[in-house]
PDB file of N, CA and C in Angstrom:
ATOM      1  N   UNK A   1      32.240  16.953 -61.590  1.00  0.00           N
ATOM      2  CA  UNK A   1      30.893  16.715 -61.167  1.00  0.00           C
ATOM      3  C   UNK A   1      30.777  15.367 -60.448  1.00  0.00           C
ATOM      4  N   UNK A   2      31.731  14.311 -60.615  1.00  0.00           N
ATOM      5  CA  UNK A   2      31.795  13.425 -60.211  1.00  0.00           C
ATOM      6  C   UNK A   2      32.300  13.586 -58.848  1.00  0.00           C
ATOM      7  N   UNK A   3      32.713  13.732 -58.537  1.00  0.00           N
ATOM      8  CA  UNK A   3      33.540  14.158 -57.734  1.00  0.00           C
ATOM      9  C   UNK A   3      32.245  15.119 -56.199  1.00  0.00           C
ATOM     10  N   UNK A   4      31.655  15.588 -57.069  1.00  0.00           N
ATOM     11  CA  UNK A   4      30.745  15.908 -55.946  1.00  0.00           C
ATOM     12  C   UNK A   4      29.362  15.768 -55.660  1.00  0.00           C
ATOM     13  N   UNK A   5      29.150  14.503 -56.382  1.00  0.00           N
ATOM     14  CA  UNK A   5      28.032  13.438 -56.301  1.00  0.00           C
ATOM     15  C   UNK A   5      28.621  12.498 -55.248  1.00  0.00           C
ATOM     16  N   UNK A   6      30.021  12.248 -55.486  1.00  0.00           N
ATOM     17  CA  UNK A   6      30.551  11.173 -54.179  1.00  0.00           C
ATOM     18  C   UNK A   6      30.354  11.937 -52.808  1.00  0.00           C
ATOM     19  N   UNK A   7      30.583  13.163 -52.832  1.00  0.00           N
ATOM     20  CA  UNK A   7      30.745  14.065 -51.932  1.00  0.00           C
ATOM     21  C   UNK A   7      29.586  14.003 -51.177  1.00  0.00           C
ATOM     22  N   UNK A   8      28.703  14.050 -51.841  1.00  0.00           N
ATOM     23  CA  UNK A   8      26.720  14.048 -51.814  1.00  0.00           C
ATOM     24  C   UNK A   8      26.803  12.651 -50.892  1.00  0.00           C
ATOM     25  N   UNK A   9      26.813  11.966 -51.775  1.00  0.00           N
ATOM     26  CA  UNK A   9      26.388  10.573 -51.359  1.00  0.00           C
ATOM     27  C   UNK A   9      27.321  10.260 -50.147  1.00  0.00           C
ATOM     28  N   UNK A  10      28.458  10.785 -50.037  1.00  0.00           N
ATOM     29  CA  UNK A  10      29.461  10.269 -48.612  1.00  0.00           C
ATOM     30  C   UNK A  10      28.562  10.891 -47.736  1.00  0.00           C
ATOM     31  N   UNK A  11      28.147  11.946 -47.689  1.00  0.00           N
ATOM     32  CA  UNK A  11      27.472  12.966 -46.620  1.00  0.00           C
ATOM     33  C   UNK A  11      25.844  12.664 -46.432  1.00  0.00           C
ATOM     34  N   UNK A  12      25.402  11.690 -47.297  1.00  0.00           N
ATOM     35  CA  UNK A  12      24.548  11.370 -47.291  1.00  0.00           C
ATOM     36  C   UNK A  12      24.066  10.209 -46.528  1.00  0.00           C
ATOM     37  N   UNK A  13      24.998   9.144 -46.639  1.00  0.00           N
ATOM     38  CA  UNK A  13      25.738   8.065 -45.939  1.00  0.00           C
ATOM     39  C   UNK A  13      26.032   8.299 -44.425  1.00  0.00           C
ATOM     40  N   UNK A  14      26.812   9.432 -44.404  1.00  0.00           N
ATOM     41  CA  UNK A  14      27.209   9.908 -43.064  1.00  0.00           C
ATOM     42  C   UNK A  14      26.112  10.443 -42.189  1.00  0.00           C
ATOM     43  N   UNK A  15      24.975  10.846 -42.791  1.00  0.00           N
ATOM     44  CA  UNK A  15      24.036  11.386 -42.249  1.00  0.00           C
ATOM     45  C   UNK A  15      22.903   9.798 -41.420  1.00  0.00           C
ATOM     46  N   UNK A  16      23.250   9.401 -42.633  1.00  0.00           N
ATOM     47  CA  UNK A  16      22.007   8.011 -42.517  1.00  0.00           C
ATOM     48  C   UNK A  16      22.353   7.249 -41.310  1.00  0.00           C
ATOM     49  N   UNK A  17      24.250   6.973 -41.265  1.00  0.00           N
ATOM     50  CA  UNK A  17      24.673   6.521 -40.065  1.00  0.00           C
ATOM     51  C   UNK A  17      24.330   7.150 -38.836  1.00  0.00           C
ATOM     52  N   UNK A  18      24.033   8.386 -38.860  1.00  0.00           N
ATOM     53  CA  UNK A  18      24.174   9.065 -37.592  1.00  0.00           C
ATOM     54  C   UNK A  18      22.942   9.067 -37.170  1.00  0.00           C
ATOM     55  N   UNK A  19      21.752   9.385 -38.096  1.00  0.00           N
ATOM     56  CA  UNK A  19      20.304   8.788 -37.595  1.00  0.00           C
ATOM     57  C   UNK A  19      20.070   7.547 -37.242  1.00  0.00           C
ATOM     58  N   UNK A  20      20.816   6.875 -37.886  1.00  0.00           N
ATOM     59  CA  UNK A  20      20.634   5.201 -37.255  1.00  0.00           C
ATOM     60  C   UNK A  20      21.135   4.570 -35.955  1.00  0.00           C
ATOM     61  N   UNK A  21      22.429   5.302 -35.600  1.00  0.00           N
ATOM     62  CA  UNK A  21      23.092   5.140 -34.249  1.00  0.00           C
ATOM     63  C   UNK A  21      21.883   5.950 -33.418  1.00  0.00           C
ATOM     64  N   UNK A  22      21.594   7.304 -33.785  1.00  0.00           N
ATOM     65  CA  UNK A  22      20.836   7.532 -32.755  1.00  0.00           C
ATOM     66  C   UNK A  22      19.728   7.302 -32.620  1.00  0.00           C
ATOM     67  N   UNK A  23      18.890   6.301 -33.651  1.00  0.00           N
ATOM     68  CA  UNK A  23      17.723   5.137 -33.497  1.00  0.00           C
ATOM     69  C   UNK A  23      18.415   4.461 -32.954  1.00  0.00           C
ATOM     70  N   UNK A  24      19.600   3.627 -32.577  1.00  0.00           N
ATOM     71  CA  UNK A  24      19.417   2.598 -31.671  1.00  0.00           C
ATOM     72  C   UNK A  24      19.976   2.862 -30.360  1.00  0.00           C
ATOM     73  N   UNK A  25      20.428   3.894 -29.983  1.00  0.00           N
ATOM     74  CA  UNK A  25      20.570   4.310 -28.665  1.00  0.00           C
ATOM     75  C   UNK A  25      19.606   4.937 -28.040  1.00  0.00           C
ATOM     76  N   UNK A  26      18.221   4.944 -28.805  1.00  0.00           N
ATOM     77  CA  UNK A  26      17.198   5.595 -28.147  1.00  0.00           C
ATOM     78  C   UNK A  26      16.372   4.407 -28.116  1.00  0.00           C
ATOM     79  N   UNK A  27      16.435   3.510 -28.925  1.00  0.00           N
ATOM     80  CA  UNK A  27      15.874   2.030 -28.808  1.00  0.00           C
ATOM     81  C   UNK A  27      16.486   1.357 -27.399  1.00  0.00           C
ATOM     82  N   UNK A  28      17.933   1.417 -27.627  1.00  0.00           N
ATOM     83  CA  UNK A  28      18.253   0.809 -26.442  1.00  0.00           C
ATOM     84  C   UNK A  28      17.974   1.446 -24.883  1.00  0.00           C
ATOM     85  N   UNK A  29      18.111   2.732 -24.597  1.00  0.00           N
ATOM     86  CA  UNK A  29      17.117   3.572 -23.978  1.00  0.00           C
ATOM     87  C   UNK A  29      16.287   3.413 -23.697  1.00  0.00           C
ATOM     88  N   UNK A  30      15.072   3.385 -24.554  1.00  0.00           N
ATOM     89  CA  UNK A  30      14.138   3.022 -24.311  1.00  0.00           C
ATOM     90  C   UNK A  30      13.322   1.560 -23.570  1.00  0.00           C
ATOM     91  N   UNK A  31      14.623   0.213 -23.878  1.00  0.00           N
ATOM     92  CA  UNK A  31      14.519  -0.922 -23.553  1.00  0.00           C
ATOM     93  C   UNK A  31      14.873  -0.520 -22.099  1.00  0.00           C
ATOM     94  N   UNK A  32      16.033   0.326 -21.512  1.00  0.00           N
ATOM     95  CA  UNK A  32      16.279   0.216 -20.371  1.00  0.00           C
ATOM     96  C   UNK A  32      15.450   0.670 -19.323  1.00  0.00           C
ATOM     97  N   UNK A  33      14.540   1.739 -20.376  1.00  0.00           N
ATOM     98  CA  UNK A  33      13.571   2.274 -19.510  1.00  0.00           C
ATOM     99  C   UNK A  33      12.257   1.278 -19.094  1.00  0.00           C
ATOM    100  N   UNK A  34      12.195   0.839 -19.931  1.00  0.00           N
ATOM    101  CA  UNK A  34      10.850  -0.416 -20.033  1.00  0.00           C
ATOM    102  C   UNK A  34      11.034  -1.199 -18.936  1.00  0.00           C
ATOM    103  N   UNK A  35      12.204  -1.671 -18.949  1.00  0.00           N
ATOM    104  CA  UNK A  35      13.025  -2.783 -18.139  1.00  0.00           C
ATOM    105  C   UNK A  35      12.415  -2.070 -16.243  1.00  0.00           C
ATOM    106  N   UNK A  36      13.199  -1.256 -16.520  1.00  0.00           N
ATOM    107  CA  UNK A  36      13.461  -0.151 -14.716  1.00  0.00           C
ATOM    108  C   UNK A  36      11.724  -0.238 -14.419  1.00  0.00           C
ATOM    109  N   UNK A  37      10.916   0.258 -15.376  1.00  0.00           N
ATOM    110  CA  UNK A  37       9.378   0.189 -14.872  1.00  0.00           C
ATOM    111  C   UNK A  37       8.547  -0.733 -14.719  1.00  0.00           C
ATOM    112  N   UNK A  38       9.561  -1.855 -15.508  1.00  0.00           N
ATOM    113  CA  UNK A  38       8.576  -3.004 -15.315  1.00  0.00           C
ATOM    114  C   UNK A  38       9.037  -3.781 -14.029  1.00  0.00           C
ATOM    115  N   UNK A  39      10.318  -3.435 -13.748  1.00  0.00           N
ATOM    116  CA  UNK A  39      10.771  -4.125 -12.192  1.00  0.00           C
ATOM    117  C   UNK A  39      10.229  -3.295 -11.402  1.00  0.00           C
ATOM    118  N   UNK A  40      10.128  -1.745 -11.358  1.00  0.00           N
ATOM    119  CA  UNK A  40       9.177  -0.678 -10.486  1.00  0.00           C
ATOM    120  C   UNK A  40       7.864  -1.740 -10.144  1.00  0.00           C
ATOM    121  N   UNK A  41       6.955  -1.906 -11.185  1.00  0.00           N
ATOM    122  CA  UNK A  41       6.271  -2.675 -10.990  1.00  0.00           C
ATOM    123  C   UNK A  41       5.749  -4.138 -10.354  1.00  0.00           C
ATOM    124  N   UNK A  42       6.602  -4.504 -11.114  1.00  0.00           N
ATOM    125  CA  UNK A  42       6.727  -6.069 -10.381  1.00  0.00           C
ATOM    126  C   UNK A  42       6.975  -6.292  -8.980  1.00  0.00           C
ATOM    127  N   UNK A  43       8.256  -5.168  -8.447  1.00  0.00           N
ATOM    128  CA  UNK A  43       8.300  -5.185  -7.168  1.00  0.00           C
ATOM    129  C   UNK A  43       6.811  -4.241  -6.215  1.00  0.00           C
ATOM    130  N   UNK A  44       5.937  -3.609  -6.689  1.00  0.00           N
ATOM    131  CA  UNK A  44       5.235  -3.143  -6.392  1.00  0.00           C
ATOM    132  C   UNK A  44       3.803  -4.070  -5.833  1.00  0.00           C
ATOM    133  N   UNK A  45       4.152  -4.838  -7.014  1.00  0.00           N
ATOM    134  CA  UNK A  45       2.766  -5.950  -7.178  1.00  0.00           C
ATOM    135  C   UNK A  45       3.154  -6.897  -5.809  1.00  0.00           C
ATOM    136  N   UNK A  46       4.223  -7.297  -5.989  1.00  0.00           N
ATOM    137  CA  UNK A  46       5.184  -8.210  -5.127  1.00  0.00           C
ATOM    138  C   UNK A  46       4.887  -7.558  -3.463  1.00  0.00           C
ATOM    139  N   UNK A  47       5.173  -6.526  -3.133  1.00  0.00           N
ATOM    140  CA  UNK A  47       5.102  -5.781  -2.153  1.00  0.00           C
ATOM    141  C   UNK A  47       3.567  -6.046  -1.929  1.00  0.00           C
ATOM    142  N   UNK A  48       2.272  -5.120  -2.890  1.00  0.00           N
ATOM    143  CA  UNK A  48       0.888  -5.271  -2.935  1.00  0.00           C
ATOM    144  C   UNK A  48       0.563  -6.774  -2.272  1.00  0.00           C
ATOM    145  N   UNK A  49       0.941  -7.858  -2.601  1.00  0.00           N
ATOM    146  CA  UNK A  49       0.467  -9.246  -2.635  1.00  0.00           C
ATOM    147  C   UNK A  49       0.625  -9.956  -1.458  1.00  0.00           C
ATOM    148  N   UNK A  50       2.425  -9.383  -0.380  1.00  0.00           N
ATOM    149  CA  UNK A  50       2.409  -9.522   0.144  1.00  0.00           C
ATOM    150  C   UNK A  50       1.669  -9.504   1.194  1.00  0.00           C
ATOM    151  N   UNK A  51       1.395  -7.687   1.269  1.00  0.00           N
ATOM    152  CA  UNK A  51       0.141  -7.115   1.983  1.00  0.00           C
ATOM    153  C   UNK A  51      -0.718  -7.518   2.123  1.00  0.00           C
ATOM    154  N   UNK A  52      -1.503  -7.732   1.304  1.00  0.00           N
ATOM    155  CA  UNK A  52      -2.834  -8.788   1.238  1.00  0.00           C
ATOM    156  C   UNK A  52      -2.496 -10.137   2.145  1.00  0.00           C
ATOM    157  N   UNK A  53      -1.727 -10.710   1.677  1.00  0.00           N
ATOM    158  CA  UNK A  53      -1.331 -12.037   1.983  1.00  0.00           C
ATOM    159  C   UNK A  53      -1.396 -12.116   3.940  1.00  0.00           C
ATOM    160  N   UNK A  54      -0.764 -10.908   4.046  1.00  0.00           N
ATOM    161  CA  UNK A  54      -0.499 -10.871   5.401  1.00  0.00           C
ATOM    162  C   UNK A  54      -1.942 -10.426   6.053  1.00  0.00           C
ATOM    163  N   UNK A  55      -2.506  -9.454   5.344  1.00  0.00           N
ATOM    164  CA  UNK A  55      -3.864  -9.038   5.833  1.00  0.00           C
ATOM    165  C   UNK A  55      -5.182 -10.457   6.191  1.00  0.00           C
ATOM    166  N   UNK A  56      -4.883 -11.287   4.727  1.00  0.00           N
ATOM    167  CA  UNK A  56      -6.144 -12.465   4.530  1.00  0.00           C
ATOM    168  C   UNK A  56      -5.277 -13.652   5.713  1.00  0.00           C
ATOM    169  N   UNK A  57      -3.853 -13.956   5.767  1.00  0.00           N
ATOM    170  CA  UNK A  57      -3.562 -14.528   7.155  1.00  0.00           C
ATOM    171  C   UNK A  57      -4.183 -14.036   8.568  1.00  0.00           C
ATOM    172  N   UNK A  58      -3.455 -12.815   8.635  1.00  0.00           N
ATOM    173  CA  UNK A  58      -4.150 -12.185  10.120  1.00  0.00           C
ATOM    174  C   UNK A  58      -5.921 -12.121  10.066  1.00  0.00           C
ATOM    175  N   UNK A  59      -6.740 -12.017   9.208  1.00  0.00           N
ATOM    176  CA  UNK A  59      -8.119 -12.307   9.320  1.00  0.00           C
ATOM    177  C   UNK A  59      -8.537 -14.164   9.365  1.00  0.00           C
ATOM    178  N   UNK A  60      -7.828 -14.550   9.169  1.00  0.00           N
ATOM    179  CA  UNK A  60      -7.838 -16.203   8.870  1.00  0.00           C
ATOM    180  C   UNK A  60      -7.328 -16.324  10.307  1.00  0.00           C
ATOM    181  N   UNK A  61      -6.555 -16.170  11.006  1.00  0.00           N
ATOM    182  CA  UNK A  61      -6.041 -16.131  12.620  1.00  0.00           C
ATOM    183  C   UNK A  61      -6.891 -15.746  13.286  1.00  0.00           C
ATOM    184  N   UNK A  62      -7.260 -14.387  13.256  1.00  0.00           N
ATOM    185  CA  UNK A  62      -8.326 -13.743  14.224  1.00  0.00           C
ATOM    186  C   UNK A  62      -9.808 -14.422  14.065  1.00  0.00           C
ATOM    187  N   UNK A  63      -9.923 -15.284  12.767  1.00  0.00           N
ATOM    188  CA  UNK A  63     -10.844 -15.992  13.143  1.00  0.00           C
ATOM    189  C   UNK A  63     -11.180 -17.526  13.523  1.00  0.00           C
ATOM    190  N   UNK A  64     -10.016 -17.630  13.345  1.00  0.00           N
ATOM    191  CA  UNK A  64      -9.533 -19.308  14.258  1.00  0.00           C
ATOM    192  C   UNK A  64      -9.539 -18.674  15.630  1.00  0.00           C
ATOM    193  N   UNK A  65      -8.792 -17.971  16.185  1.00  0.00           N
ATOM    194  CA  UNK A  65      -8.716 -16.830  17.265  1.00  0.00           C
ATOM    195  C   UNK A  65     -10.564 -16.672  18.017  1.00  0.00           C
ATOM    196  N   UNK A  66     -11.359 -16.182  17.195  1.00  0.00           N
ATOM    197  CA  UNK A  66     -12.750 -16.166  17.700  1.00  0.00           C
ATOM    198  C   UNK A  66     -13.200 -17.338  18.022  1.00  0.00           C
ATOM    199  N   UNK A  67     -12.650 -18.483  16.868  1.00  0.00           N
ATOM    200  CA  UNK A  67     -13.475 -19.589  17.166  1.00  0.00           C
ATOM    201  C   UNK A  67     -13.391 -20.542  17.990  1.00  0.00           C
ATOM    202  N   UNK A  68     -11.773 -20.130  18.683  1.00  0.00           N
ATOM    203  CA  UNK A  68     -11.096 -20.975  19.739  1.00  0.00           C
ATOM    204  C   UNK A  68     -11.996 -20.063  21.250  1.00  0.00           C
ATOM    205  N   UNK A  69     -12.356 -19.381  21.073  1.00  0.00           N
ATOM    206  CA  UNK A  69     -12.471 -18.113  22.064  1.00  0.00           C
ATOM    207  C   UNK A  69     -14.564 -18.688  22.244  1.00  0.00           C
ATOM    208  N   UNK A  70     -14.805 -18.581  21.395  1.00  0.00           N
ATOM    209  CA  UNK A  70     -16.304 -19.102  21.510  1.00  0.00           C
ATOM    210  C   UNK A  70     -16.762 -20.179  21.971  1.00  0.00           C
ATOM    211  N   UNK A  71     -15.779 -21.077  21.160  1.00  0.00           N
ATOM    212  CA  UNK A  71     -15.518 -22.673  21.719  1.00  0.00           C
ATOM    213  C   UNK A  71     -15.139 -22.894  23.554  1.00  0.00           C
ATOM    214  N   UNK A  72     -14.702 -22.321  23.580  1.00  0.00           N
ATOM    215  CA  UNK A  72     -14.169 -22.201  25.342  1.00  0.00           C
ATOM    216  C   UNK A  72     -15.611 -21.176  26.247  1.00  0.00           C
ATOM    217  N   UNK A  73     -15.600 -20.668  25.385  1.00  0.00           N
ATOM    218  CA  UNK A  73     -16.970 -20.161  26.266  1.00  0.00           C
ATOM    219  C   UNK A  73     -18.095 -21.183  26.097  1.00  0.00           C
ATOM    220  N   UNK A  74     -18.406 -21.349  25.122  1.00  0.00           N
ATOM    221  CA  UNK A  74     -19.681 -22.278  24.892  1.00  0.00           C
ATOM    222  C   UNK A  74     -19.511 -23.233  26.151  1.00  0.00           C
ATOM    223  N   UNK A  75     -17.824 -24.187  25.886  1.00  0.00           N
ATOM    224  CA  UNK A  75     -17.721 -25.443  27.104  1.00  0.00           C
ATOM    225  C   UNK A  75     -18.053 -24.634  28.172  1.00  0.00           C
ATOM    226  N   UNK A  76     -17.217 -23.514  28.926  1.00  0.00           N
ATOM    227  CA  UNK A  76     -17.464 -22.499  30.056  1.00  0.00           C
ATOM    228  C   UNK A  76     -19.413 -23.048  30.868  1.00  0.00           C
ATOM    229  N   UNK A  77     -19.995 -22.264  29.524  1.00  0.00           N
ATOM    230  CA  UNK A  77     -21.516 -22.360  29.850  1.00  0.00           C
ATOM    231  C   UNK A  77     -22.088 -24.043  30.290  1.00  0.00           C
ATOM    232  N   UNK A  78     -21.498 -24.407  29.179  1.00  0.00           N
ATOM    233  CA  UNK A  78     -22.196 -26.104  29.525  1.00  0.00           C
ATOM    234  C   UNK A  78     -21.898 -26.191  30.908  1.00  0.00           C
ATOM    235  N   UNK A  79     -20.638 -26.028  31.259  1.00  0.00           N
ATOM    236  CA  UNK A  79     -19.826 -26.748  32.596  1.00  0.00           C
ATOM    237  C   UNK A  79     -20.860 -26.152  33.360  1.00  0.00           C
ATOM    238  N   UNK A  80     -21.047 -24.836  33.641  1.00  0.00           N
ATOM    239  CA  UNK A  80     -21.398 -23.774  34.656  1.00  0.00           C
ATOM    240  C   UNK A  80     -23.252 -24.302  34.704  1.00  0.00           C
ATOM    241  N   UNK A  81     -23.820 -24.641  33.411  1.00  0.00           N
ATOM    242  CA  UNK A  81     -24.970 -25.008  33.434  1.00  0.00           C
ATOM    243  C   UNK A  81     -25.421 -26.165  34.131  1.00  0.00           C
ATOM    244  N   UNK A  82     -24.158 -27.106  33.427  1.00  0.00           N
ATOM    245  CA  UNK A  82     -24.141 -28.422  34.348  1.00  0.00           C
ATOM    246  C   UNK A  82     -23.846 -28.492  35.640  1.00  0.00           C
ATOM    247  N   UNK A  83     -23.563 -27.373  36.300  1.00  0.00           N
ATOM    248  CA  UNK A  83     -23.254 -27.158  38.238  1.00  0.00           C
ATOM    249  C   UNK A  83     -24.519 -26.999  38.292  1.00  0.00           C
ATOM    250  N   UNK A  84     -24.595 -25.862  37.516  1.00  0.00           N
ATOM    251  CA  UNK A  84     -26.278 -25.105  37.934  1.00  0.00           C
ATOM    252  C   UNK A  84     -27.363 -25.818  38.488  1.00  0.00           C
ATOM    253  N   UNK A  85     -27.526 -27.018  37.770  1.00  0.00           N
ATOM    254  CA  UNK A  85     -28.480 -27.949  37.112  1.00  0.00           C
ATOM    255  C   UNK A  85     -28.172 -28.986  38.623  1.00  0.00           C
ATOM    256  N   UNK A  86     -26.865 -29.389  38.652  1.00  0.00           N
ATOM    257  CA  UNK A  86     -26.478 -30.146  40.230  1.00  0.00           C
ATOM    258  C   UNK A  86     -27.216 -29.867  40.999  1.00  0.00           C
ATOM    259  N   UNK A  87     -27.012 -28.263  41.433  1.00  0.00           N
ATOM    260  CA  UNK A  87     -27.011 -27.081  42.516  1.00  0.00           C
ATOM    261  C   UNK A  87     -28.492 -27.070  42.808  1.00  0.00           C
ATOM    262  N   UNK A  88     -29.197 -26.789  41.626  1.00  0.00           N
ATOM    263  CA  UNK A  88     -30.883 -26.706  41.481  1.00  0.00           C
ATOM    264  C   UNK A  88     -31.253 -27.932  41.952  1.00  0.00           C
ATOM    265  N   UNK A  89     -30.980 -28.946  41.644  1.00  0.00           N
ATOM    266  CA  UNK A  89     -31.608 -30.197  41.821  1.00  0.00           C
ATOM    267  C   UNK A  89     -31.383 -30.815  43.227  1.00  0.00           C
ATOM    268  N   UNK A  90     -30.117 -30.113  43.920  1.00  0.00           N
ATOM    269  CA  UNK A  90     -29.730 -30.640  45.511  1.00  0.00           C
ATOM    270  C   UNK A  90     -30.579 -29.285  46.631  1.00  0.00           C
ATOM    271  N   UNK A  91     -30.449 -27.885  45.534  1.00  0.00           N
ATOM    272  CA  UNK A  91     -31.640 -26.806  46.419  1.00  0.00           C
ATOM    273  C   UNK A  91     -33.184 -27.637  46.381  1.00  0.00           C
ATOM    274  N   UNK A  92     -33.191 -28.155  45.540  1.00  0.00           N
ATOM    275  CA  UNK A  92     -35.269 -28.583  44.997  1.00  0.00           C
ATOM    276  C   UNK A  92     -35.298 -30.015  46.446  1.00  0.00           C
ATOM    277  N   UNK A  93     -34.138 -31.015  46.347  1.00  0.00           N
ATOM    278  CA  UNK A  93     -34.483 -31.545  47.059  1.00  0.00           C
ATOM    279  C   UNK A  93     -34.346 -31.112  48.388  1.00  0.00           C
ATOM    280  N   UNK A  94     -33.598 -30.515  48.854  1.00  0.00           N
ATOM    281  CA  UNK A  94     -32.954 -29.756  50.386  1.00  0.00           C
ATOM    282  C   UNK A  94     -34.312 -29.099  50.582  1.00  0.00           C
ATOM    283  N   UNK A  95     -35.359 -27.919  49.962  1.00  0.00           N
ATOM    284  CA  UNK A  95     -36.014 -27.422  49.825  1.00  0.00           C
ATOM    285  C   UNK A  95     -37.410 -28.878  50.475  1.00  0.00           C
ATOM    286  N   UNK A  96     -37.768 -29.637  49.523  1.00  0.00           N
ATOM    287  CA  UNK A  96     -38.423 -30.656  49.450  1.00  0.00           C
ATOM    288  C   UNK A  96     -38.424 -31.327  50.657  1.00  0.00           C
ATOM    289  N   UNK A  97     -36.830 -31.981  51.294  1.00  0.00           N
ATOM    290  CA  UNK A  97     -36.721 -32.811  52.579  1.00  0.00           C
ATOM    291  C   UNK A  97     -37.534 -31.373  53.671  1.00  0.00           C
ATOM    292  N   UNK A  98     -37.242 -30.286  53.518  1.00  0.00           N
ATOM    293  CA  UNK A  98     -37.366 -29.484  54.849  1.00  0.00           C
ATOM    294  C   UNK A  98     -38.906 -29.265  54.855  1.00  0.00           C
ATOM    295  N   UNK A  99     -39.785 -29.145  53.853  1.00  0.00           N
ATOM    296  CA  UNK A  99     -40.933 -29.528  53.811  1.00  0.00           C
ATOM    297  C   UNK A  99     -41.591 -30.509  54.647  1.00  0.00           C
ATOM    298  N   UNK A 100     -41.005 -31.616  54.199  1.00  0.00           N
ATOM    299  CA  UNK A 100     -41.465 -32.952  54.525  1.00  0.00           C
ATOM    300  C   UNK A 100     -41.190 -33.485  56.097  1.00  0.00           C
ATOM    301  N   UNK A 101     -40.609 -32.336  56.637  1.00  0.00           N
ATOM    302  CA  UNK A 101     -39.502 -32.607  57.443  1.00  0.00           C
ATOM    303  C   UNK A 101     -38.871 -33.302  58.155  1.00  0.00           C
ATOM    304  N   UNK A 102     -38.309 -33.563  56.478  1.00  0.00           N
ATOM    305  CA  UNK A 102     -36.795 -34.906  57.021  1.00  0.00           C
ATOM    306  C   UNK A 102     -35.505 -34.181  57.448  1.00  0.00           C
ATOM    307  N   UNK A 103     -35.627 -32.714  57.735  1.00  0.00           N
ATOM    308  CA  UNK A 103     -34.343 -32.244  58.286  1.00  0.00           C
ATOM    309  C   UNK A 103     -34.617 -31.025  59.159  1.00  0.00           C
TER     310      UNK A 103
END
């Protein structure tokens, strides 16, 4: 009887080992899987951030871009206003002398 209580307990033993190896190869498994999705991720976010990054640059450009572009028109107008303003003031007098007629 002794004899097959050891028997018991060896097989019992043997059993416990074999659930336990295959708790930790499904643990470790499982770590590798964690691992793979969390770099899936990370490189995802990484990728995501870039995107953005590049999107909020190119809107940050295109609007330095407008403001260089407005700025040059605005001077444009002054300049063109300031002929205008010449132009008007040498027509008013040209206009004025031929009146008077000094020409």
């Amino acid at each position: 009887m002794n004899e097959e209580h050891i028997q018991q307990v060896l097989e019992i033993e043997k059993q416990a080992n074999e659930i336990h190896d295959k708790a930790i190869r499904e643990a470790e498994q499982f770590v590798k899987q964690a691992d793979q999705e969390s770099q899936t991720i990370i490189q995802k976010a990484q990728v995501d951030a870039q995107e953005e990054a590049d999107r909020l640059v190119g809107k940050a450009q295109a609007k330095d871009e407008s403001a260089r572009i407005l700025a040059e028109a605005k001077e444009n107008i002054e300049r063109t206003k300031g002929l205008a303003m010449s132009h008007f003031d040498r027509a008013v007098s040209y206009v004025l002398d031929r009146a008077a007629g000094r020409e």
